[in-house]
C-alpha atoms as a PDB file:
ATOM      1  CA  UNK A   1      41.661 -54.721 -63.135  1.00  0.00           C
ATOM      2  CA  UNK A   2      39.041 -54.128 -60.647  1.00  0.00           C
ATOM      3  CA  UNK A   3      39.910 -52.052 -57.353  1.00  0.00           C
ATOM      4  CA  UNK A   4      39.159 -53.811 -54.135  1.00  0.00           C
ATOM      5  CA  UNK A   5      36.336 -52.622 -52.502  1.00  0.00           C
ATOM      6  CA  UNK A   6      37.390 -50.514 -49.339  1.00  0.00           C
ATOM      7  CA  UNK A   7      36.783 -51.917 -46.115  1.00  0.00           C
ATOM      8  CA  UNK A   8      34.470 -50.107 -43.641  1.00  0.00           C
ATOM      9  CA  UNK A   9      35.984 -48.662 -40.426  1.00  0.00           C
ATOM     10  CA  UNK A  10      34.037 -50.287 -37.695  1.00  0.00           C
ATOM     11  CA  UNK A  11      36.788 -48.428 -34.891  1.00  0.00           C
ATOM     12  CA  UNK A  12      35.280 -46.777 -32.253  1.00  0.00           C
ATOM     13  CA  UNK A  13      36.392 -43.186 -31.456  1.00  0.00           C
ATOM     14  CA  UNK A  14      35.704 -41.747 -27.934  1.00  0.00           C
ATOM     15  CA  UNK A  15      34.120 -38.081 -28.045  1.00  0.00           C
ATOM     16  CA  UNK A  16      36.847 -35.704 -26.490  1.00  0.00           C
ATOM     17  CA  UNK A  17      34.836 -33.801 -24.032  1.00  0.00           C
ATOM     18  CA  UNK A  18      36.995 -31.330 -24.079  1.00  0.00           C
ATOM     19  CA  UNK A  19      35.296 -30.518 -27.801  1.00  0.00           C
ATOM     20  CA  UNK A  20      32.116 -30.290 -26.612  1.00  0.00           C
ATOM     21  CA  UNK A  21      33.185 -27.469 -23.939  1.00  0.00           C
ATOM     22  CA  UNK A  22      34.328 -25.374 -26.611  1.00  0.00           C
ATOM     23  CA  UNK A  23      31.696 -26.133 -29.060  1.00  0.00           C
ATOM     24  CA  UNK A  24      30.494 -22.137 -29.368  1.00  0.00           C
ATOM     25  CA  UNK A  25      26.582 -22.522 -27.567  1.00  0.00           C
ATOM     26  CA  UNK A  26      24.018 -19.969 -28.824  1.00  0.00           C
ATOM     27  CA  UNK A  27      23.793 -17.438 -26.298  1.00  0.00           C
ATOM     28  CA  UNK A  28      20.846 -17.116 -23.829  1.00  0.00           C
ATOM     29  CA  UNK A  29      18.616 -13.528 -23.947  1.00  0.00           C
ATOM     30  CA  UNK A  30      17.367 -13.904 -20.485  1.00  0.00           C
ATOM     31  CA  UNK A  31      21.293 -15.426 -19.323  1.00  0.00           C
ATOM     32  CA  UNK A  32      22.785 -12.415 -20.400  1.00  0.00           C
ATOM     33  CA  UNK A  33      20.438  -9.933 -19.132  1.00  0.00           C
ATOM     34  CA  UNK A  34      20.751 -12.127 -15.920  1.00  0.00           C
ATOM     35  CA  UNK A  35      24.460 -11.429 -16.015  1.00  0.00           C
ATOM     36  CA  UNK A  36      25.007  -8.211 -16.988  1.00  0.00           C
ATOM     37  CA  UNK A  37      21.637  -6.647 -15.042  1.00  0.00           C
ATOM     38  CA  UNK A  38      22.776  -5.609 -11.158  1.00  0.00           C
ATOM     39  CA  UNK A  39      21.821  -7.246  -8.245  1.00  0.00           C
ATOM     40  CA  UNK A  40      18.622  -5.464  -6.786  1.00  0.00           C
ATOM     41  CA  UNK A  41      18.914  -4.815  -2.821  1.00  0.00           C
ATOM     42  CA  UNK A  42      15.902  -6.194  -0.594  1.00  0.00           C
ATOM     43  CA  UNK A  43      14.129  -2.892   0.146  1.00  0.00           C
ATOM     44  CA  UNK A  44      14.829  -1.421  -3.416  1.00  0.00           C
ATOM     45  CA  UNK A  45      12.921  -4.879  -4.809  1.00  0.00           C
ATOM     46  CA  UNK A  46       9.958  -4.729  -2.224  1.00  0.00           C
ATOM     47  CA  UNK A  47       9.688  -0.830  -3.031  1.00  0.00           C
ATOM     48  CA  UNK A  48       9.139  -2.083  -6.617  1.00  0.00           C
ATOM     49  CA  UNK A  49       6.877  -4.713  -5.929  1.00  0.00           C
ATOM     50  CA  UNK A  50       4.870  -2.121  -3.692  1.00  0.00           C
ATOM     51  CA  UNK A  51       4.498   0.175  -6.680  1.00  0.00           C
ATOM     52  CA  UNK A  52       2.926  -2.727  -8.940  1.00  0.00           C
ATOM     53  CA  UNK A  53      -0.053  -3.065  -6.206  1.00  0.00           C
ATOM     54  CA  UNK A  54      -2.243  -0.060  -7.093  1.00  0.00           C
ATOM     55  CA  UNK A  55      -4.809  -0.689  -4.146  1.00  0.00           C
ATOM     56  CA  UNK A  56      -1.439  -0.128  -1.822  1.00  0.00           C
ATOM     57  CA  UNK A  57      -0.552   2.968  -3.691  1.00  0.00           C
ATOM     58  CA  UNK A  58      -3.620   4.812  -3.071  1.00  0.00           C
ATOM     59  CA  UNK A  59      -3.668   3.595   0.392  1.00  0.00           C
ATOM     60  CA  UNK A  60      -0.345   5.745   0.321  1.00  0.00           C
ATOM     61  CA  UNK A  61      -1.076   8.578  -1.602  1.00  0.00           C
ATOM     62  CA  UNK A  62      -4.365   9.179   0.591  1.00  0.00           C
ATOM     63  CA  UNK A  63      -2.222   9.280   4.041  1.00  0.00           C
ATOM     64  CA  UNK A  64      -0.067  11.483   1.971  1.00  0.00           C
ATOM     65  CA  UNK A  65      -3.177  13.968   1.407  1.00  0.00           C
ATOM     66  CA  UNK A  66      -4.426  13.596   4.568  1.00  0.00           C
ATOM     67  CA  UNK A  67      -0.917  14.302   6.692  1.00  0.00           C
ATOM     68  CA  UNK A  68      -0.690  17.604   4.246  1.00  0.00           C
ATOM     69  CA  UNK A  69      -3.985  18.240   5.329  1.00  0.00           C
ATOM     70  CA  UNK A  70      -3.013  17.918   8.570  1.00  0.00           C
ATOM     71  CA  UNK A  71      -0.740  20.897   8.887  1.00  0.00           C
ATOM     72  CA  UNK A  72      -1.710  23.387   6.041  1.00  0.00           C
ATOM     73  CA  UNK A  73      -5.384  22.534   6.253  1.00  0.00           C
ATOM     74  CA  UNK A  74      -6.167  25.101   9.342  1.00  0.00           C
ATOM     75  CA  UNK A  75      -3.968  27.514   7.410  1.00  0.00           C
ATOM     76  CA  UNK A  76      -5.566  27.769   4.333  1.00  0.00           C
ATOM     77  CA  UNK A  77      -8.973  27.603   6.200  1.00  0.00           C
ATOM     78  CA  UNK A  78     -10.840  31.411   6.089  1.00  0.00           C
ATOM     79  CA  UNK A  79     -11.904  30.636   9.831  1.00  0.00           C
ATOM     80  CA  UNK A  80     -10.037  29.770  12.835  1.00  0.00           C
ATOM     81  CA  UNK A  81     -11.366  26.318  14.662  1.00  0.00           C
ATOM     82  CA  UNK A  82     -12.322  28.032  18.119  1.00  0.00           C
ATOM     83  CA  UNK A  83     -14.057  31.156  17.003  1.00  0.00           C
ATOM     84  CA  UNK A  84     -17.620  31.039  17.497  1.00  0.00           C
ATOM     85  CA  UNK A  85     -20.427  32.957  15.395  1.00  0.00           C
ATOM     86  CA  UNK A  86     -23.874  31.954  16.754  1.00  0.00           C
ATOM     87  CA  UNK A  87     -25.651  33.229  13.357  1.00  0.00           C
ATOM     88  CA  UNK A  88     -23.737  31.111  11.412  1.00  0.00           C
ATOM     89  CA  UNK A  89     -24.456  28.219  13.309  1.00  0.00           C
ATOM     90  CA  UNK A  90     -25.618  24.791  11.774  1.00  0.00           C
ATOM     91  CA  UNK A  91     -25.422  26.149   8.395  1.00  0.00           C
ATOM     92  CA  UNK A  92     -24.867  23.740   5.380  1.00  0.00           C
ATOM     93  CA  UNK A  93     -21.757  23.550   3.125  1.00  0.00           C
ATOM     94  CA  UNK A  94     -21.311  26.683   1.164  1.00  0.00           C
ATOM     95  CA  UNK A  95     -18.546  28.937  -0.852  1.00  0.00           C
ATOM     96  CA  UNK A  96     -17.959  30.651   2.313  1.00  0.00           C
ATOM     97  CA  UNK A  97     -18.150  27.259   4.783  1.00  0.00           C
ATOM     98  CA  UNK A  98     -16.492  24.275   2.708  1.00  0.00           C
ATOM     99  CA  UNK A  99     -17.740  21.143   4.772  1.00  0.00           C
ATOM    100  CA  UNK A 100     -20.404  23.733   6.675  1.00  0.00           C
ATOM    101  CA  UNK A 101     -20.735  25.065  10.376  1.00  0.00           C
ATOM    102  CA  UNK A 102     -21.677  23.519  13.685  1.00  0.00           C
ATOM    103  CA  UNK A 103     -24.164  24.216  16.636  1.00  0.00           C
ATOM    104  CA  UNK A 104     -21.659  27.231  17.725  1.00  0.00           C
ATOM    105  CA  UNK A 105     -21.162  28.685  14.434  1.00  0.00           C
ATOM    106  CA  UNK A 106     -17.741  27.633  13.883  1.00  0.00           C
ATOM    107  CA  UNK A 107     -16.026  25.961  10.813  1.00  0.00           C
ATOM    108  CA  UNK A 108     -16.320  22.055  10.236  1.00  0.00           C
ATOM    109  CA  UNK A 109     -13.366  22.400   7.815  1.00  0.00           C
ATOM    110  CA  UNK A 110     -11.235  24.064  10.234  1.00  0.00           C
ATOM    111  CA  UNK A 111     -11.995  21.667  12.688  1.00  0.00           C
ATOM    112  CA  UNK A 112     -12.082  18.675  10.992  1.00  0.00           C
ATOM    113  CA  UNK A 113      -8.362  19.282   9.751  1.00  0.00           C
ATOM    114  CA  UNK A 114      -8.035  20.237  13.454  1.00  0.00           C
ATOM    115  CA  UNK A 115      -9.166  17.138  14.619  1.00  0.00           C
ATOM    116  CA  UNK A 116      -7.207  15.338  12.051  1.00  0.00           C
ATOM    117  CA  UNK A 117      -3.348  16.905  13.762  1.00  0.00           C
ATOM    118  CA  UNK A 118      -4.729  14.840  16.711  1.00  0.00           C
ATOM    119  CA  UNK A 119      -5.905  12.136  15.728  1.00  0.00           C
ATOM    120  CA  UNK A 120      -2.900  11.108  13.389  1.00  0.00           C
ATOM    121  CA  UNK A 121      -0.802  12.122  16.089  1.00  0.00           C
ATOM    122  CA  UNK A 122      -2.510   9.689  18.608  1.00  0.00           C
ATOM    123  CA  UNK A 123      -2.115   6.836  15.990  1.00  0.00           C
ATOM    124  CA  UNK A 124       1.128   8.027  15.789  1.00  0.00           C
ATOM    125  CA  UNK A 125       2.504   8.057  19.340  1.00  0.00           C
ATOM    126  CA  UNK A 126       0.888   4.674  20.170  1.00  0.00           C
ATOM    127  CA  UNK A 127       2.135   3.125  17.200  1.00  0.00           C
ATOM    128  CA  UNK A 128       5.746   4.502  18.302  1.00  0.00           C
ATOM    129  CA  UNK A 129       5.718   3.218  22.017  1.00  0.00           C
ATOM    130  CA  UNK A 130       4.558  -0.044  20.603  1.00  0.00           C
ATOM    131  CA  UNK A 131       7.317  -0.318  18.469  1.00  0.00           C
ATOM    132  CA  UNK A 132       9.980   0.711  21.395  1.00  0.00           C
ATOM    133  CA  UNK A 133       8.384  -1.525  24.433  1.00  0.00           C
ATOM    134  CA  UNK A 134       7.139  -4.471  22.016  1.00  0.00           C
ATOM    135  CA  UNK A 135      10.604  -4.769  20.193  1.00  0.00           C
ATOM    136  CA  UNK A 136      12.681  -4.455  23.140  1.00  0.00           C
ATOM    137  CA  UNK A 137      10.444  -6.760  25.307  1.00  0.00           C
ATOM    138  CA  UNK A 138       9.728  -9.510  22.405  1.00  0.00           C
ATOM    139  CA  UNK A 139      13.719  -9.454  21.026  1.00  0.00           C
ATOM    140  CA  UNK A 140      14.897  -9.822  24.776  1.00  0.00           C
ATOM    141  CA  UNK A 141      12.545 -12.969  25.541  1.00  0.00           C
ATOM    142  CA  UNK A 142      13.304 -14.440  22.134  1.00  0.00           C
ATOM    143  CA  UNK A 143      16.999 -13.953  21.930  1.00  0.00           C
ATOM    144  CA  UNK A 144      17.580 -15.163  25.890  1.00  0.00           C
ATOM    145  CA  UNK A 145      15.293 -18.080  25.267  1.00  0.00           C
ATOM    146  CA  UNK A 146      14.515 -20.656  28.631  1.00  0.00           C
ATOM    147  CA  UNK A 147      13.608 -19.967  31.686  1.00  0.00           C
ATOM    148  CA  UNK A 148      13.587 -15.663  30.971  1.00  0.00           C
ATOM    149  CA  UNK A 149      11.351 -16.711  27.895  1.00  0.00           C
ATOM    150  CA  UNK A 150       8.746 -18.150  29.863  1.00  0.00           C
ATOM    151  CA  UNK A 151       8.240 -16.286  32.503  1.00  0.00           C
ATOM    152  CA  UNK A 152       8.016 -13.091  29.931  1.00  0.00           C
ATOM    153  CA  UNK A 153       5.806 -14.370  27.760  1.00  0.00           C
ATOM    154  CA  UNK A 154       3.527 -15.556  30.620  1.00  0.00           C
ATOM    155  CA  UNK A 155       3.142 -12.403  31.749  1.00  0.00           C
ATOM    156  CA  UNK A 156       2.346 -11.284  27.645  1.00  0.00           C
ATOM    157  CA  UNK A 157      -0.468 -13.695  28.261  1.00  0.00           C
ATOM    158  CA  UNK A 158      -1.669 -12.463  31.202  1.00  0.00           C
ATOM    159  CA  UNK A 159      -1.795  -9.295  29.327  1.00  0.00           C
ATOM    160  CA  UNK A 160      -3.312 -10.149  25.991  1.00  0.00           C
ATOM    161  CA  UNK A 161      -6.015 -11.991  27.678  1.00  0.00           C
ATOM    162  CA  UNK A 162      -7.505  -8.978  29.111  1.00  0.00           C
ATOM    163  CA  UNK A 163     -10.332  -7.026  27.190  1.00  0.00           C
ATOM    164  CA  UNK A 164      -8.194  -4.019  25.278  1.00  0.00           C
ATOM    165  CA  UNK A 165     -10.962  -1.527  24.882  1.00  0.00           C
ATOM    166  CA  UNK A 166     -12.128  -2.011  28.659  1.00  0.00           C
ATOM    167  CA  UNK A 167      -8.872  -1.397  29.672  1.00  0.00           C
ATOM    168  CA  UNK A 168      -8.578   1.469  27.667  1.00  0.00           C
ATOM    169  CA  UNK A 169     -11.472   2.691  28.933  1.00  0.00           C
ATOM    170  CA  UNK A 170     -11.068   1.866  32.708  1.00  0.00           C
ATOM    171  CA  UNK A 171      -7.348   4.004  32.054  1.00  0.00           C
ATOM    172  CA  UNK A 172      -8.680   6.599  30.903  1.00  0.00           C
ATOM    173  CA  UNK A 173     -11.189   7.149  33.499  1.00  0.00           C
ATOM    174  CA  UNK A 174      -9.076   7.105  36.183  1.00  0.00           C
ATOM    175  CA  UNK A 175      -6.649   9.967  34.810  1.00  0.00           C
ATOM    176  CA  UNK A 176      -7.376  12.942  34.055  1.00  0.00           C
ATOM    177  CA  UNK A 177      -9.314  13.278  30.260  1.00  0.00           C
ATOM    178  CA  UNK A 178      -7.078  14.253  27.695  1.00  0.00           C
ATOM    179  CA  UNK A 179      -4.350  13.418  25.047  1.00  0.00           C
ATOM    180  CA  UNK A 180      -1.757  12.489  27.419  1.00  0.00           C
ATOM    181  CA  UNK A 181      -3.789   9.908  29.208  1.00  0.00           C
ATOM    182  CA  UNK A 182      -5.284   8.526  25.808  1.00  0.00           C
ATOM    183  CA  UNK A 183      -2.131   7.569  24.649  1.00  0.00           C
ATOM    184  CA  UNK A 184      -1.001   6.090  27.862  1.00  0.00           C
ATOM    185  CA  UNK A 185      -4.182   4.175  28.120  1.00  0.00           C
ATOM    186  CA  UNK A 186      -3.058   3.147  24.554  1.00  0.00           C
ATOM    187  CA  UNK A 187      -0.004   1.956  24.984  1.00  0.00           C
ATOM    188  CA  UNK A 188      -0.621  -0.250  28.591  1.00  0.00           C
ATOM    189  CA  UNK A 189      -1.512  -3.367  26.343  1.00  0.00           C
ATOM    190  CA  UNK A 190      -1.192  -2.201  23.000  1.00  0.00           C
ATOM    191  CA  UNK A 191       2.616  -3.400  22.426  1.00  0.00           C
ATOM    192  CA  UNK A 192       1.672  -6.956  23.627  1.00  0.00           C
ATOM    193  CA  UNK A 193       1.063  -8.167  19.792  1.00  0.00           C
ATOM    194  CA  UNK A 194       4.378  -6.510  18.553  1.00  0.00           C
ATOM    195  CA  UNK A 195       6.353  -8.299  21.626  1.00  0.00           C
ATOM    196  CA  UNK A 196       4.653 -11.796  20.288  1.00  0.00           C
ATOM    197  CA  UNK A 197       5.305 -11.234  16.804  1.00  0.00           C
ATOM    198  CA  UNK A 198       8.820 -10.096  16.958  1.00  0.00           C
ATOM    199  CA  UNK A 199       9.854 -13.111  19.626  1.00  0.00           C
ATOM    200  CA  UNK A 200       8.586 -15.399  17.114  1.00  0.00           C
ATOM    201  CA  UNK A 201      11.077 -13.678  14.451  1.00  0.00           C
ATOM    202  CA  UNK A 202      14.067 -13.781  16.837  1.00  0.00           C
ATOM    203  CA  UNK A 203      13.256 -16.993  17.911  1.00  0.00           C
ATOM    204  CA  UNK A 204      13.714 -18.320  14.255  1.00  0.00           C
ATOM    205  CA  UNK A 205      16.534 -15.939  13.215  1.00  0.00           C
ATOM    206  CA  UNK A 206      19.047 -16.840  15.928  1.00  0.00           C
ATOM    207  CA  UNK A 207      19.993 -19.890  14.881  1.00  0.00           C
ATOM    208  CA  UNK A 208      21.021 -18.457  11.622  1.00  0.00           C
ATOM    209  CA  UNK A 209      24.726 -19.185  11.212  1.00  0.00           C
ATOM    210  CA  UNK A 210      25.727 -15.492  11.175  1.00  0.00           C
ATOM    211  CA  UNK A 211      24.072 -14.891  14.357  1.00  0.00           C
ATOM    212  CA  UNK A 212      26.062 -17.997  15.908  1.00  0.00           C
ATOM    213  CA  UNK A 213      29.003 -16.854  14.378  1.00  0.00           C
ATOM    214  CA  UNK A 214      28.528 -13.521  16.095  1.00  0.00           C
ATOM    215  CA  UNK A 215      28.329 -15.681  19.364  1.00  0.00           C
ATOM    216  CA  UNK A 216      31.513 -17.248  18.548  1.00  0.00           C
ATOM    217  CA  UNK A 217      33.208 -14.249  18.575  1.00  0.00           C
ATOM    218  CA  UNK A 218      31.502 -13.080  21.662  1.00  0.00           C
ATOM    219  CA  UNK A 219      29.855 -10.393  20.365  1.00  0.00           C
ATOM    220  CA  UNK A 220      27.656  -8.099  23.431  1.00  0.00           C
ATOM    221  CA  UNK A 221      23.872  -9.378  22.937  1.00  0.00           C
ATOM    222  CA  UNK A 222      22.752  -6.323  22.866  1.00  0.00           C
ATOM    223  CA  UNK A 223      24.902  -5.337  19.780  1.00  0.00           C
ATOM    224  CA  UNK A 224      23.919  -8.906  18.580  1.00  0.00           C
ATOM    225  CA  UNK A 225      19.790  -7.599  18.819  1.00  0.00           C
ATOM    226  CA  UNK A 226      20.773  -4.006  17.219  1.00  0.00           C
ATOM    227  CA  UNK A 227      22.544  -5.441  14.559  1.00  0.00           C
ATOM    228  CA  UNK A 228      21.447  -8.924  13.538  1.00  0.00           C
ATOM    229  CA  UNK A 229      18.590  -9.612  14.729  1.00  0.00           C
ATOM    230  CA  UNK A 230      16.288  -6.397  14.643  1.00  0.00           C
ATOM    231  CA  UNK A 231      17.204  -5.621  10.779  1.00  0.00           C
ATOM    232  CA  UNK A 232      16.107  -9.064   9.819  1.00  0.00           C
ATOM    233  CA  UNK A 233      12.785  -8.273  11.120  1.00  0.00           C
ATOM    234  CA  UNK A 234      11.841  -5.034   9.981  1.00  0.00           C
ATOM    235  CA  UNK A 235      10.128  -6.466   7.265  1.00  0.00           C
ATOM    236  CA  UNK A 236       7.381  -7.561   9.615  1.00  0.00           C
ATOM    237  CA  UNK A 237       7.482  -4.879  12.160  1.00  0.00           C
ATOM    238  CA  UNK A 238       6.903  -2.221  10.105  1.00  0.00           C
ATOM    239  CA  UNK A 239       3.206  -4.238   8.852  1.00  0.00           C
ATOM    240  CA  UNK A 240       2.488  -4.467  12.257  1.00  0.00           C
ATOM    241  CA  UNK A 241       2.900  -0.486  12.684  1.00  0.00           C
ATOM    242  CA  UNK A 242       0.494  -0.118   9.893  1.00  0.00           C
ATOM    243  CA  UNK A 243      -1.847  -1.770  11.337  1.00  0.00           C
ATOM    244  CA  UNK A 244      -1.347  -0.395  15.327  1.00  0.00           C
ATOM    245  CA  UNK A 245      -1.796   3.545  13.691  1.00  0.00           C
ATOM    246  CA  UNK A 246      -5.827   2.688  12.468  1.00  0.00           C
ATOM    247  CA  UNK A 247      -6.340   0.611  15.479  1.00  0.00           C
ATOM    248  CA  UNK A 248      -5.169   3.500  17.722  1.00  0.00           C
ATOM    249  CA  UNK A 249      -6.720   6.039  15.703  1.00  0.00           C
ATOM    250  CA  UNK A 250     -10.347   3.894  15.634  1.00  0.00           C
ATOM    251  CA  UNK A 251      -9.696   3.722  19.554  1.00  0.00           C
ATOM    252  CA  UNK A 252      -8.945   7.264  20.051  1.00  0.00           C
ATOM    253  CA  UNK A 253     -12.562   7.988  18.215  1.00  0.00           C
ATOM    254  CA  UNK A 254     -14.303   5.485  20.502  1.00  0.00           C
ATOM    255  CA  UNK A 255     -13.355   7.654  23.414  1.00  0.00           C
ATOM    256  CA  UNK A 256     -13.796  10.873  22.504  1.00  0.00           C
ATOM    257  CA  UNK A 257     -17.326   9.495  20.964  1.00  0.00           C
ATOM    258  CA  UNK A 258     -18.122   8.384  24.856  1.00  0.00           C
ATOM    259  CA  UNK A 259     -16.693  11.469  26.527  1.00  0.00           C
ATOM    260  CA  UNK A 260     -13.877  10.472  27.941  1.00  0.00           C
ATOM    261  CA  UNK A 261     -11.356  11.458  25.076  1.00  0.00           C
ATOM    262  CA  UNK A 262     -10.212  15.189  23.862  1.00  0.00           C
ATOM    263  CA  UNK A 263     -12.131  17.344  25.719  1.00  0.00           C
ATOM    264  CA  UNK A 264     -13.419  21.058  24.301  1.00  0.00           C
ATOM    265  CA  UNK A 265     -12.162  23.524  23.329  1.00  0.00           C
ATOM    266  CA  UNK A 266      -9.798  21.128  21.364  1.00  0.00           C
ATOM    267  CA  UNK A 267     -11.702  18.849  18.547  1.00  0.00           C
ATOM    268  CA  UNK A 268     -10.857  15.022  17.272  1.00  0.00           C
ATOM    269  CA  UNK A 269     -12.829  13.624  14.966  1.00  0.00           C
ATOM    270  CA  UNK A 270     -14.225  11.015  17.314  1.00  0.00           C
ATOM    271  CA  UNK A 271     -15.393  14.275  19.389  1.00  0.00           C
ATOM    272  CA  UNK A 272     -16.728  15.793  16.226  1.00  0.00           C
ATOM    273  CA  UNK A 273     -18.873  12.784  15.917  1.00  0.00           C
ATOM    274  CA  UNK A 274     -19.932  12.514  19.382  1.00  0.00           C
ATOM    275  CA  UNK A 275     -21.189  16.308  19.024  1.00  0.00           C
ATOM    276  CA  UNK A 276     -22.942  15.950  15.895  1.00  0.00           C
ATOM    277  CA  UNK A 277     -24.917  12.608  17.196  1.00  0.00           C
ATOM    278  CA  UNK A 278     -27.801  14.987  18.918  1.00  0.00           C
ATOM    279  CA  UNK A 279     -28.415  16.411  15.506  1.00  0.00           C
ATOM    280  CA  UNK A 280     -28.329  14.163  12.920  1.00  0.00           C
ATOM    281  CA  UNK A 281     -31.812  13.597  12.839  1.00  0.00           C
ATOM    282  CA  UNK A 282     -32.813  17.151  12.155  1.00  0.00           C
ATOM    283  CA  UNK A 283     -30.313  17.502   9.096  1.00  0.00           C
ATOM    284  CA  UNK A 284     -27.314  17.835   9.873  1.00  0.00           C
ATOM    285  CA  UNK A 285     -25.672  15.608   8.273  1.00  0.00           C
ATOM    286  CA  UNK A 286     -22.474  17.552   7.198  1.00  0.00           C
ATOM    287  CA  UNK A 287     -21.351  17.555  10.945  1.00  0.00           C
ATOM    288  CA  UNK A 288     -21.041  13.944  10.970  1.00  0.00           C
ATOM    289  CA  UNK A 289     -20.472  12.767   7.601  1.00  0.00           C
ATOM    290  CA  UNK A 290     -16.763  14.514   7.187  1.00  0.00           C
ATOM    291  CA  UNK A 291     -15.285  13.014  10.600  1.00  0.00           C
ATOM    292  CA  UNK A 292     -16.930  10.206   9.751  1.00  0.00           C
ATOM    293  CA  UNK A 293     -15.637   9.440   6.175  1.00  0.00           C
ATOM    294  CA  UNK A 294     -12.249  11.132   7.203  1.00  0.00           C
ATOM    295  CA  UNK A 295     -11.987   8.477  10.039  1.00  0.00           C
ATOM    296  CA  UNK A 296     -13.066   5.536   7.446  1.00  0.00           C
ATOM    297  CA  UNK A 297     -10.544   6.875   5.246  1.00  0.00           C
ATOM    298  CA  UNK A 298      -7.610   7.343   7.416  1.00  0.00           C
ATOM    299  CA  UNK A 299      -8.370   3.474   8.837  1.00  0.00           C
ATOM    300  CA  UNK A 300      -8.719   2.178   4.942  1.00  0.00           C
ATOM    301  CA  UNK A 301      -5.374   3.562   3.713  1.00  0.00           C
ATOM    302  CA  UNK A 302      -3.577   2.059   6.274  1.00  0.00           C
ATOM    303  CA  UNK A 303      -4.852  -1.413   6.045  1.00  0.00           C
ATOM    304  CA  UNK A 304      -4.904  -1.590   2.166  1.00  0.00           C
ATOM    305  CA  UNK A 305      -1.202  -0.331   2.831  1.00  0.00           C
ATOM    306  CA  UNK A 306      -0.343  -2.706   5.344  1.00  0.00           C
ATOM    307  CA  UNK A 307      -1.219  -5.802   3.284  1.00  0.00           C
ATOM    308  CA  UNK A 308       0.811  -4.079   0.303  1.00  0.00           C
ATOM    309  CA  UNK A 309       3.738  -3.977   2.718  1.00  0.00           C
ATOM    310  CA  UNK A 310       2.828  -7.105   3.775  1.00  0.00           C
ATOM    311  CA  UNK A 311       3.171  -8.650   0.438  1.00  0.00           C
ATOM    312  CA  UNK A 312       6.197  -6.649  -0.782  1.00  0.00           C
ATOM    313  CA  UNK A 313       8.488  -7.388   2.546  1.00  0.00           C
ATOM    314  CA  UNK A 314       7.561 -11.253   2.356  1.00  0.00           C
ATOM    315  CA  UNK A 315      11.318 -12.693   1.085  1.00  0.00           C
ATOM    316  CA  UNK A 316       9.760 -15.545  -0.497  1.00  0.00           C
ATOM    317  CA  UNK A 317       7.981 -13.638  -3.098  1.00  0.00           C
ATOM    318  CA  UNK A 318      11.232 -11.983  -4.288  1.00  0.00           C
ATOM    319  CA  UNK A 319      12.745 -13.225  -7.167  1.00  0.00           C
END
């Protein structure tokens, strides 16, 4: 006898989904390194990202140079800055004279290292009262908001809309020549950019939810600036420093190349320049060239570092 043909099952059997969650998945690489590698902090991941830009880095290492310059260069130097040999003077770059002599015999190297202490130390200084007057003022107006907002900022205006350098100058003329009154000629309008920049920060940041939550609580506002608000901003604070220490030291130059800056027997390298301008033409040219080149340096290394910063502090490049 024949067998009866068997009958097709035409059922229909739902999928258990519970199967597919077990089904064993080939594992990811890039998962599991996700998994098991540690989270990376902010400033540890924009230190890394800094060390990938190479023009930053040098920026950095030449500040680094130039600050150890700074304070071992008139150590190491065979001649001391003020002492004065008038048959060496004017004499080119030599063995015995490194970056050569000036109209008074003494040592350019000496000197220019010299000049360097100040001038870093200017940039310095002006960069730090910005920072303390600018944050304060700028978180204040931003974090208060209405009525102490505008009246603030409308006296930043006021401010920022007069001429820096002549009020620099017009400071500096009415006290006494010298270091102390170059940095407070500095510092009269200097902060105003640093008080705009960081009220526009706070001005975005308070409305985080952890800063109303500190509200909530009733948390002092001046513990609510110190500890919420400032360290979400450092990021951009610290670029605008970098870029206030080149301004200040290109400012400091200006006035000692006029007169009206460090006066003798103490050197900058904007004085340095201003002295060596008479000469130039006759040959010379060592007495300008090195505070010249140290001064283009200096201002260089900041900037190129200050857009590194800038780049490796932005949050929406970090991944």
């Amino acid at each position: 006898m024949m067998e009866a043909p068997k009958q097709q099952d035409t059922s229909y059997t739902q999928p258990n989904i519970l199967d597919e969650w077990f089904v064993p998945k080939k594992a990811n690489k890039d998962d599991a390194e996700a998994v098991v590698r540690p989270s990376v902090s902010y400033w540890k991941d924009a230190w890394h990202r800094l060390l990938k830009n190479k023009l930053a880095m040098l920026g950095l290492v030449c500040l680094v140079l130039l600050v150890l310059m700074a304070a071992f260069g008139p150590i190491i130097a065979p001649d001391s800055a003020k002492t004065t040999v008038l048959q060496n003077q004017n004499q080119p770059p030599s063995f015995e004279h490194w970056f050569g002599t000036d109209e008074l015999g003494r040592d350019v190297f000496t000197r220019t290292w010299e000049g360097a202490r100040i001038s870093l130390f200017v940039g310095v200084m002006a960069a730090l009262i910005d920072f303390i007057i600018g944050v304060t003022y700028g978180g204040i107006a931003g974090y208060k908001g209405g009525r102490t907002d505008h009246y603030m900022m409308r006296f930043v205006e006021i401010l920022y809309g007069l001429p820096y350098l002549l009020v620099v100058i017009l400071i500096s003329v009415v006290l006494e020549p010298g270091l102390f009154s170059i940095i407070i000629a500095l510092s009269i309008t200097g902060w105003v950019g640093m008080a705009r920049m960081v009220r526009g920060q706070v001005l975005q940041i308070k409305n985080y939810e952890f800063v109303l939550a500190s509200q909530t609580f009733g948390t002092k506002t001046s513990r609510i600036i110190r500890k919420n608000l400032l360290p979400n901003t450092m990021g951009p604070i610290i670029v605008q420093m970098t870029l206030t220490v080149p301004s200040a030291i290109f400012a400091e130059a200006f006035l000692s190349f006029l007169g009206i800056g460090i006066q003798p027997p103490y050197a900058s390298w904007g004085s340095m320049a201003n002295d060596a301008l008479p000469v130039i033409l006759s040959g010379d040219w060592w007495r300008l060239f090195f505070p010249a080149f140290f001064i283009s340096l200096t201002m260089f290394s900041f900037n190129v570092l200050g857009d590194g910063l800038q780049d490796a502090l932005d949050p929406k490049l970090r991944r």
